[in-house]
Protein backbone atom coordinates (compact mmCIF):
# COMPACT_ATOMS: atom_id res chain seq x y z
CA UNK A 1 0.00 0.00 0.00
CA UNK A 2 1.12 3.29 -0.97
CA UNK A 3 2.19 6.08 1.79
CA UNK A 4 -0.19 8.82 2.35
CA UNK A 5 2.34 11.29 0.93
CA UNK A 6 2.52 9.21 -2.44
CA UNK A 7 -1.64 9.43 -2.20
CA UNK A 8 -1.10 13.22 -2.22
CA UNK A 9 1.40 13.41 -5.10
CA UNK A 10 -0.79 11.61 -7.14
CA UNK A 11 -3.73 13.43 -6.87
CA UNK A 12 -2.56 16.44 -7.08
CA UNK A 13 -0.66 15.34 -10.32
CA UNK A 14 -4.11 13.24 -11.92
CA UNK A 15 -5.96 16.81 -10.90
CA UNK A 16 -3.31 19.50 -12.62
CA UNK A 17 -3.73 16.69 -15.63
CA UNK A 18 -7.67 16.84 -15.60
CA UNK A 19 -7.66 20.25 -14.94
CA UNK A 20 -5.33 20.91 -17.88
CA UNK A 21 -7.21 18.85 -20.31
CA UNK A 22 -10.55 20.56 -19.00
CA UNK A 23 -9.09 24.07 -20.57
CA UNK A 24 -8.65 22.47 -23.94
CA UNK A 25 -4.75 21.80 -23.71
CA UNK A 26 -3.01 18.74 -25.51
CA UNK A 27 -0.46 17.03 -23.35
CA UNK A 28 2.24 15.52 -23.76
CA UNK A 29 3.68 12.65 -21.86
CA UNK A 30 7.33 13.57 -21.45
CA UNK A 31 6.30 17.06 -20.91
CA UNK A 32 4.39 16.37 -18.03
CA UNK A 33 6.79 13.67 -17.00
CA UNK A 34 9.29 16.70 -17.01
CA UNK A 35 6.84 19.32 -15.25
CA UNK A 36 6.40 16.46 -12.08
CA UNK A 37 9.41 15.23 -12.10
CA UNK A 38 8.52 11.31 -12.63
CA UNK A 39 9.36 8.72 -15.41
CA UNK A 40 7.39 8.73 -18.82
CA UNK A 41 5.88 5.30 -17.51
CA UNK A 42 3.90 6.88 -14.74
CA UNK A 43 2.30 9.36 -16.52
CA UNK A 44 1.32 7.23 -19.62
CA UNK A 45 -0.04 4.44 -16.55
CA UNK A 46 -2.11 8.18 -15.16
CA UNK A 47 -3.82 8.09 -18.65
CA UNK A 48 -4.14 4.33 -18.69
CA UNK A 49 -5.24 3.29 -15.69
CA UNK A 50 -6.16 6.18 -13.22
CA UNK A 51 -7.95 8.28 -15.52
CA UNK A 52 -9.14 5.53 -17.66
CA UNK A 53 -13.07 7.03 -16.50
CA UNK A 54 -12.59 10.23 -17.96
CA UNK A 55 -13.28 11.09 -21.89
CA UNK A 56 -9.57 11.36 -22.80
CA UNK A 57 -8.00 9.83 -26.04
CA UNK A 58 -4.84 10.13 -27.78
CA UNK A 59 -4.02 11.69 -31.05
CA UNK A 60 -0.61 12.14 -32.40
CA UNK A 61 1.14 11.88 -29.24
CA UNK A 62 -0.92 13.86 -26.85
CA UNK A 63 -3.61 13.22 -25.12
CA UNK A 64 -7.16 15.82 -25.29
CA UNK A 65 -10.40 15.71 -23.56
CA UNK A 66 -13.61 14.87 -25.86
CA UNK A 67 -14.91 17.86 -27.35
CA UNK A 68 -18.24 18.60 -25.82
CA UNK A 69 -16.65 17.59 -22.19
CA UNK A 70 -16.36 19.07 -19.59
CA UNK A 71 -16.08 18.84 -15.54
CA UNK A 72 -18.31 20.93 -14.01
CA UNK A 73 -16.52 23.54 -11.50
CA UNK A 74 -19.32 24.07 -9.00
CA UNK A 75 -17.39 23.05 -6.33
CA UNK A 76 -13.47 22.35 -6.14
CA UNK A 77 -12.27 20.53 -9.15
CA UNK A 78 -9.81 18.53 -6.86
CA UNK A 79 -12.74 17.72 -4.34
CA UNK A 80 -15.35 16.64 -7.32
CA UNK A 81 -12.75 14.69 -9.29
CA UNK A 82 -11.05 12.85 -6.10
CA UNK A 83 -15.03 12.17 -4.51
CA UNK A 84 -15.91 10.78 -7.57
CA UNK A 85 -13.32 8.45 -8.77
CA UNK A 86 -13.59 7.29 -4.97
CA UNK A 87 -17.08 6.30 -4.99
CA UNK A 88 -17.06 4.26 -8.58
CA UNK A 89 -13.62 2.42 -7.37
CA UNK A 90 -15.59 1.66 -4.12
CA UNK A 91 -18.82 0.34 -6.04
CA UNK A 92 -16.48 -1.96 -8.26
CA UNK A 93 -15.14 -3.34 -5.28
CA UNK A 94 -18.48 -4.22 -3.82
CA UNK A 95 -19.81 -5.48 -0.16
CA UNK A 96 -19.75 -4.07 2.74
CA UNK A 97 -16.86 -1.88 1.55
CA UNK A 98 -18.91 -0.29 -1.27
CA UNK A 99 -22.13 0.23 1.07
CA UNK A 100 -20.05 1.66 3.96
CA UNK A 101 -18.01 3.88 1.49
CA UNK A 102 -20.83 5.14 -0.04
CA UNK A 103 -22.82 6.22 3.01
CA UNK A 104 -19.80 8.34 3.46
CA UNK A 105 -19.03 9.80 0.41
CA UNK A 106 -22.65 10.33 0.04
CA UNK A 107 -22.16 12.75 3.05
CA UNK A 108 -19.45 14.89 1.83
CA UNK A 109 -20.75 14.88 -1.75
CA UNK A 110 -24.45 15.67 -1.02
CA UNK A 111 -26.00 14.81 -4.10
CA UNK A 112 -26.84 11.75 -5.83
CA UNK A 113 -25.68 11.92 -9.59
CA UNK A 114 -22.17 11.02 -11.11
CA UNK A 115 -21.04 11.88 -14.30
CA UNK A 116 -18.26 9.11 -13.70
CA UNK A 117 -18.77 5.29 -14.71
CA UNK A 118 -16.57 2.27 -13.67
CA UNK A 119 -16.98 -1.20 -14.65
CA UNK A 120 -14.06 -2.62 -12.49
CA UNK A 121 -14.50 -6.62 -11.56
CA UNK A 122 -12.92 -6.16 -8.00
CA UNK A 123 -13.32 -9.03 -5.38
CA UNK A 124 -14.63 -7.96 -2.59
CA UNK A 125 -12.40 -8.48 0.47
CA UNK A 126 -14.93 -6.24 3.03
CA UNK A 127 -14.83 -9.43 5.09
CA UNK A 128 -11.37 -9.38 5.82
CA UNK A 129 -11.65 -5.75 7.16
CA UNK A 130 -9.19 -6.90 10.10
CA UNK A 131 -6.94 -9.16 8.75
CA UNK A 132 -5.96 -6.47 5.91
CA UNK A 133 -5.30 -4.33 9.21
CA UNK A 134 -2.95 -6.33 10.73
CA UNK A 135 -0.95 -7.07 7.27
CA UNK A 136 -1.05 -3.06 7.01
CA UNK A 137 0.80 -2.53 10.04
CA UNK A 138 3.34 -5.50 9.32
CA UNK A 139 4.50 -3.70 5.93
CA UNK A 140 4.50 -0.33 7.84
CA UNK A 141 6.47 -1.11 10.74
CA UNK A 142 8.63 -3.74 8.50
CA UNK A 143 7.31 -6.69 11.35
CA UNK A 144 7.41 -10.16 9.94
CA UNK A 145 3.94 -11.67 10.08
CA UNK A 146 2.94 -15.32 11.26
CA UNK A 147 -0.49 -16.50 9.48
CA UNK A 148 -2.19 -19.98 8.23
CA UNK A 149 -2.62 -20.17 4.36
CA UNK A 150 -4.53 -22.81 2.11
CA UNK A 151 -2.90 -22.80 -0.98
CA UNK A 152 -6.15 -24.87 -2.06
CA UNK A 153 -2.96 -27.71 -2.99
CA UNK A 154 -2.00 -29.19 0.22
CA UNK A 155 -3.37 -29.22 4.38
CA UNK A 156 -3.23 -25.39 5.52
CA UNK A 157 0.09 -24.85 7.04
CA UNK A 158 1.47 -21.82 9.42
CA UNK A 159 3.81 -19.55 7.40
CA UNK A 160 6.35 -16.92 8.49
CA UNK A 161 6.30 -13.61 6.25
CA UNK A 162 8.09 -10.64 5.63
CA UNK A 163 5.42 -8.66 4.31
CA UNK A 164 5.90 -6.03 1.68
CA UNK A 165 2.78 -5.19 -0.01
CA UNK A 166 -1.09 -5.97 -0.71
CA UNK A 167 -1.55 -5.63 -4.53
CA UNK A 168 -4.49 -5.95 -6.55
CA UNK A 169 -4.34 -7.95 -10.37
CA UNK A 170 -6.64 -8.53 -12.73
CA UNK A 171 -9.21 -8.22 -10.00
CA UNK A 172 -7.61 -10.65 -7.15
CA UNK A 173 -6.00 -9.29 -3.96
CA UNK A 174 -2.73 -10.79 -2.74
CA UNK A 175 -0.16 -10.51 -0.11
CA UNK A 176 3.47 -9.90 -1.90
CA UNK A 177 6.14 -11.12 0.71
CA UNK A 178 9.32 -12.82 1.01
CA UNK A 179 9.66 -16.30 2.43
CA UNK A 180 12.80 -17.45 3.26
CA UNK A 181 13.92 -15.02 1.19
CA UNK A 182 12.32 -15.87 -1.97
CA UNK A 183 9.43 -13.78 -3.21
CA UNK A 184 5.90 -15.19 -3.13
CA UNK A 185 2.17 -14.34 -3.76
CA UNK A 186 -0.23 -15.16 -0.87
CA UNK A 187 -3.85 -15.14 -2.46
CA UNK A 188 -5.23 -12.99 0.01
CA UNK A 189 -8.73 -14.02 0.79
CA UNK A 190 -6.82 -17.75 1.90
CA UNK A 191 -4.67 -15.50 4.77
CA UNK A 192 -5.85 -15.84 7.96
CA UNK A 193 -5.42 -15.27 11.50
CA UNK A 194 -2.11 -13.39 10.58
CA UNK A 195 -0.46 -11.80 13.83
CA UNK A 196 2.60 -9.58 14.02
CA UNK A 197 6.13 -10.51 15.50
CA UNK A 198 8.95 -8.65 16.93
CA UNK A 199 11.25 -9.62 14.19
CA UNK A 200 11.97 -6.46 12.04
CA UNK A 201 13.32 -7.19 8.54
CA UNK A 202 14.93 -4.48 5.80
CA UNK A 203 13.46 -3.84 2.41
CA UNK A 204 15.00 -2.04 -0.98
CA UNK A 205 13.21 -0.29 -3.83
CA UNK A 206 13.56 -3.93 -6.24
CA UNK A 207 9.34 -4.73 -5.69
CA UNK A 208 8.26 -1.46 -6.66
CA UNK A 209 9.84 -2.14 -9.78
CA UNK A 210 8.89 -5.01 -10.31
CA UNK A 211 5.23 -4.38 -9.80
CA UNK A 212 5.60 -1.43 -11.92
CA UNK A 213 7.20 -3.54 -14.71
CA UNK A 214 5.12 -6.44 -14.04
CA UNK A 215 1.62 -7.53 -16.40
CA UNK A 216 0.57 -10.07 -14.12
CA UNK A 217 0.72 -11.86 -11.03
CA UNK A 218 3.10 -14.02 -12.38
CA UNK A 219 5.99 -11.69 -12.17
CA UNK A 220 9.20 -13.54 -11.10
CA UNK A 221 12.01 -11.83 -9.09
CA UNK A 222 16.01 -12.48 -10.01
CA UNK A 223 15.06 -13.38 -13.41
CA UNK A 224 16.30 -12.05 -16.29
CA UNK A 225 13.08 -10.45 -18.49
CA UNK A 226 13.21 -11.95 -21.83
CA UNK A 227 11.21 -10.27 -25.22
CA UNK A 228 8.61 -11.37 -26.77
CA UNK A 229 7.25 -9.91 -30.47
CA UNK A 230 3.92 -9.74 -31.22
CA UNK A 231 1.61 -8.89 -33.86
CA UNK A 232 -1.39 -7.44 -33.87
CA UNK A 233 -3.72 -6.69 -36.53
CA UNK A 234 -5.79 -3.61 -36.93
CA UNK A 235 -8.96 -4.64 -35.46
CA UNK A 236 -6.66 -5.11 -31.53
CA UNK A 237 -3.63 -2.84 -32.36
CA UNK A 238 -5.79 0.06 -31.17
CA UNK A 239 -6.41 -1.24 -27.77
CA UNK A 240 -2.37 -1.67 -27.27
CA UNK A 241 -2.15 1.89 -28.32
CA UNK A 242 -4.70 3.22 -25.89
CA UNK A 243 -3.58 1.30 -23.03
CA UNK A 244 0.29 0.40 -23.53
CA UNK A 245 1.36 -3.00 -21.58
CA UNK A 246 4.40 -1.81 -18.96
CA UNK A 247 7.19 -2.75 -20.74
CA UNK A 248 5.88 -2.31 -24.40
CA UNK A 249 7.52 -1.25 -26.73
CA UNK A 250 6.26 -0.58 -30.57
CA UNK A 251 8.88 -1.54 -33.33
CA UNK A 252 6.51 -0.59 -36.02
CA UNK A 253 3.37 0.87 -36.88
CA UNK A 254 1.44 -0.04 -41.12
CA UNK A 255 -0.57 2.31 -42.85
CA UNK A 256 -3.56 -0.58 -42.29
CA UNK A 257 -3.59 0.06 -38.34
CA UNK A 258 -1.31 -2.68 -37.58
CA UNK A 259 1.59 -2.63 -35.40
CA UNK A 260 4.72 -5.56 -34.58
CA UNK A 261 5.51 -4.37 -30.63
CA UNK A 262 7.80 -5.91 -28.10
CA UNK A 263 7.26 -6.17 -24.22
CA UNK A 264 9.41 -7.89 -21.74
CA UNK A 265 8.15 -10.45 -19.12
CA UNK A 266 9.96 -12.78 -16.50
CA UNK A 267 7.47 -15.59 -17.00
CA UNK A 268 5.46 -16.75 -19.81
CA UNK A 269 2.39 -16.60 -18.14
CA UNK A 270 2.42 -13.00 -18.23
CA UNK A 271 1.50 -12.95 -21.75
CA UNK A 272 0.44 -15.89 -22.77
CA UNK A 273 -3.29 -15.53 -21.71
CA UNK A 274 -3.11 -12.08 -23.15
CA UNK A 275 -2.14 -13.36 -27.12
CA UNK A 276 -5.02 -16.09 -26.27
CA UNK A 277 -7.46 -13.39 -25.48
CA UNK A 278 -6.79 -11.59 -28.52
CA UNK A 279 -6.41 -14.76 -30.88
CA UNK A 280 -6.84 -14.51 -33.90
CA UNK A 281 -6.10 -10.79 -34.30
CA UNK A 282 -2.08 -11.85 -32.66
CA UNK A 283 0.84 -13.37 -33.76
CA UNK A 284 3.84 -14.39 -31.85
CA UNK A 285 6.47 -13.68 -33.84
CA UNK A 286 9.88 -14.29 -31.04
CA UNK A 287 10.60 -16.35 -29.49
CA UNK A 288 9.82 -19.81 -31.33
CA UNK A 289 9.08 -21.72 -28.22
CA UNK A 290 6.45 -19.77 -27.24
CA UNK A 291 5.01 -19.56 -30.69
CA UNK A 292 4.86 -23.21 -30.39
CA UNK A 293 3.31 -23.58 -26.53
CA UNK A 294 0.50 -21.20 -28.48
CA UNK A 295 -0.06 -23.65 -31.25
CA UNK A 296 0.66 -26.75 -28.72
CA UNK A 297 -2.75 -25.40 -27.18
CA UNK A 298 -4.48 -24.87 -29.95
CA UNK A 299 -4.14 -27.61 -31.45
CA UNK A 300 -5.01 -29.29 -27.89
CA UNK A 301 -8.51 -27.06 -27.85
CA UNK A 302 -9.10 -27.73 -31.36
CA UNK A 303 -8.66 -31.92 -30.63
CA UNK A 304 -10.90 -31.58 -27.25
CA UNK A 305 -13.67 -29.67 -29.29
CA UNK A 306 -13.81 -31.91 -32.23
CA UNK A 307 -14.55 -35.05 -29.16
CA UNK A 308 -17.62 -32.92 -27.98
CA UNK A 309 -20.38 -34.17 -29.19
């Protein structure tokens, strides 16, 4: 979890952006990676990800507000924007959280409509309310945590952890900590009873980049990343362009929309179910074995289909 000083930063960065974009500028990445002092990567994952609600598209580079858009100013455009991100997050998330959340925000707000639309499948963790606590305060204080787990394989066993942070992918919540010193993923919802110790451990800056570098879960540390070149045709190229995977990297771009783009992963997994997602509009094109693990299960689908009857 992110310090409350690194909350501030970024909103006051996402609300200069919004605020920008609301007076009809174009921006520009590295300009604005330049004006906040902060790599080119978090501003294009600002557009991407945190103000992936908002009207905003690309063109040429820079990125403009829909004409015909814009945020109303009746109150403070830092309080509306920040109030209203906050309650559709909350409602994605669901539960107990979202019905809690939303008696307060409806407090502060005072009205009832919300320009702002989220369709975010979040588990909802509400239940865990206390346990989340406790893991909180173990990555704050760097205290190594004791808990059971079920990792739904073998009997539930009690498990020592240096906790480092609670991420969210694709949706599931996990624990990111280091056992024994090697880095694991604790499904989160499978935690419990975790208490605190009096062992303190030391940390270094190497998870936050791999989380920021990472595309999945499945991120591995002290492995060297490895490319893989894609394909994609014109009908999925688009959606690469709009939302850029960490690491990508376009090699080229064809007057037809289609683009040939690189991205670097530590484990196959990280992009494997994203080329299945988008099959047939993506090619692997490096490195062979993968292309062949892709047409190893299609062939395997294809053989498992034709024995339906």
């Amino acid at each position: 979890m992110a310090y409350k000083h690194d909350y501030d930063k970024i909103l006051t960065r996402l609300t200069v952006i919004l605020s920008k974009l609301n007076d009809g500028e174009a921006l520009s990445v590295k300009e604005l990676a330049k004006e906040f002092n902060t790599s080119d990567r978090t501003i294009q994952r600002d557009f991407n990800e945190r103000l992936v609600s908002f009207p905003i598209y690309q063109e040429n580079k820079k990125w403009k507000m829909q004409d015909g858009f814009r945020v109303e100013k009746t109150k403070s455009l830092e309080d509306e924007i920040v109030l209203d991100i906050i309650e559709k997050i909350t409602q994605s998330i669901g539960g107990k959280f979202s019905t809690k959340a939303h008696k307060l925000l409806s407090k502060i707000k005072n009205e009832d409509f919300n320009p702002i639309y989220t369709k975010l499948n979040i588990e909802d963790i509400s239940d865990r309310f206390e346990d989340i606590q406790v893991l909180e305060t173990a990555i704050k204080e760097k205290k190594e945590v004791r808990c059971s787990y079920d990792d739904e394989r073998h009997d539930i066993y009690t498990a020592t952890i240096q906790a480092l942070k609670i991420v969210n992918f694709e949706g599931f919540w996990y624990l990111i900590g280091l056992r024994d010193d090697i880095l694991k993923k604790y499904y989160l919802k499978n935690i419990s009873n975790p208490t605190i110790t009096d062992t303190i451990f030391e940390t270094d800056g190497e998870l936050d980049t791999l989380l920021d570098e990472s595309i999945s879960v499945w991120f591995q540390r002290g492995v060297e990343p490895f490319e893989v070149r894609l394909f994609a045709d014109k009908s999925c190229a688009k959606f690469f362009k709009r939302r850029p995977l960490p690491t990508q990297k376009v090699e080229s771009l064809r007057a037809d929309g289609s683009m040939e783009f690189g991205v670097k992963v530590t484990h196959e997994m990280e992009i494997l179910p994203i080329i299945k997602y988008w099959i047939p509009h993506i090619f692997v094109i490096e490195p062979q074995w993968l292309k062949e693990i892709v047409k190893e299960d299609l062939e395997s689908y294809m053989d498992k289909m034709s024995k339906i009857k």
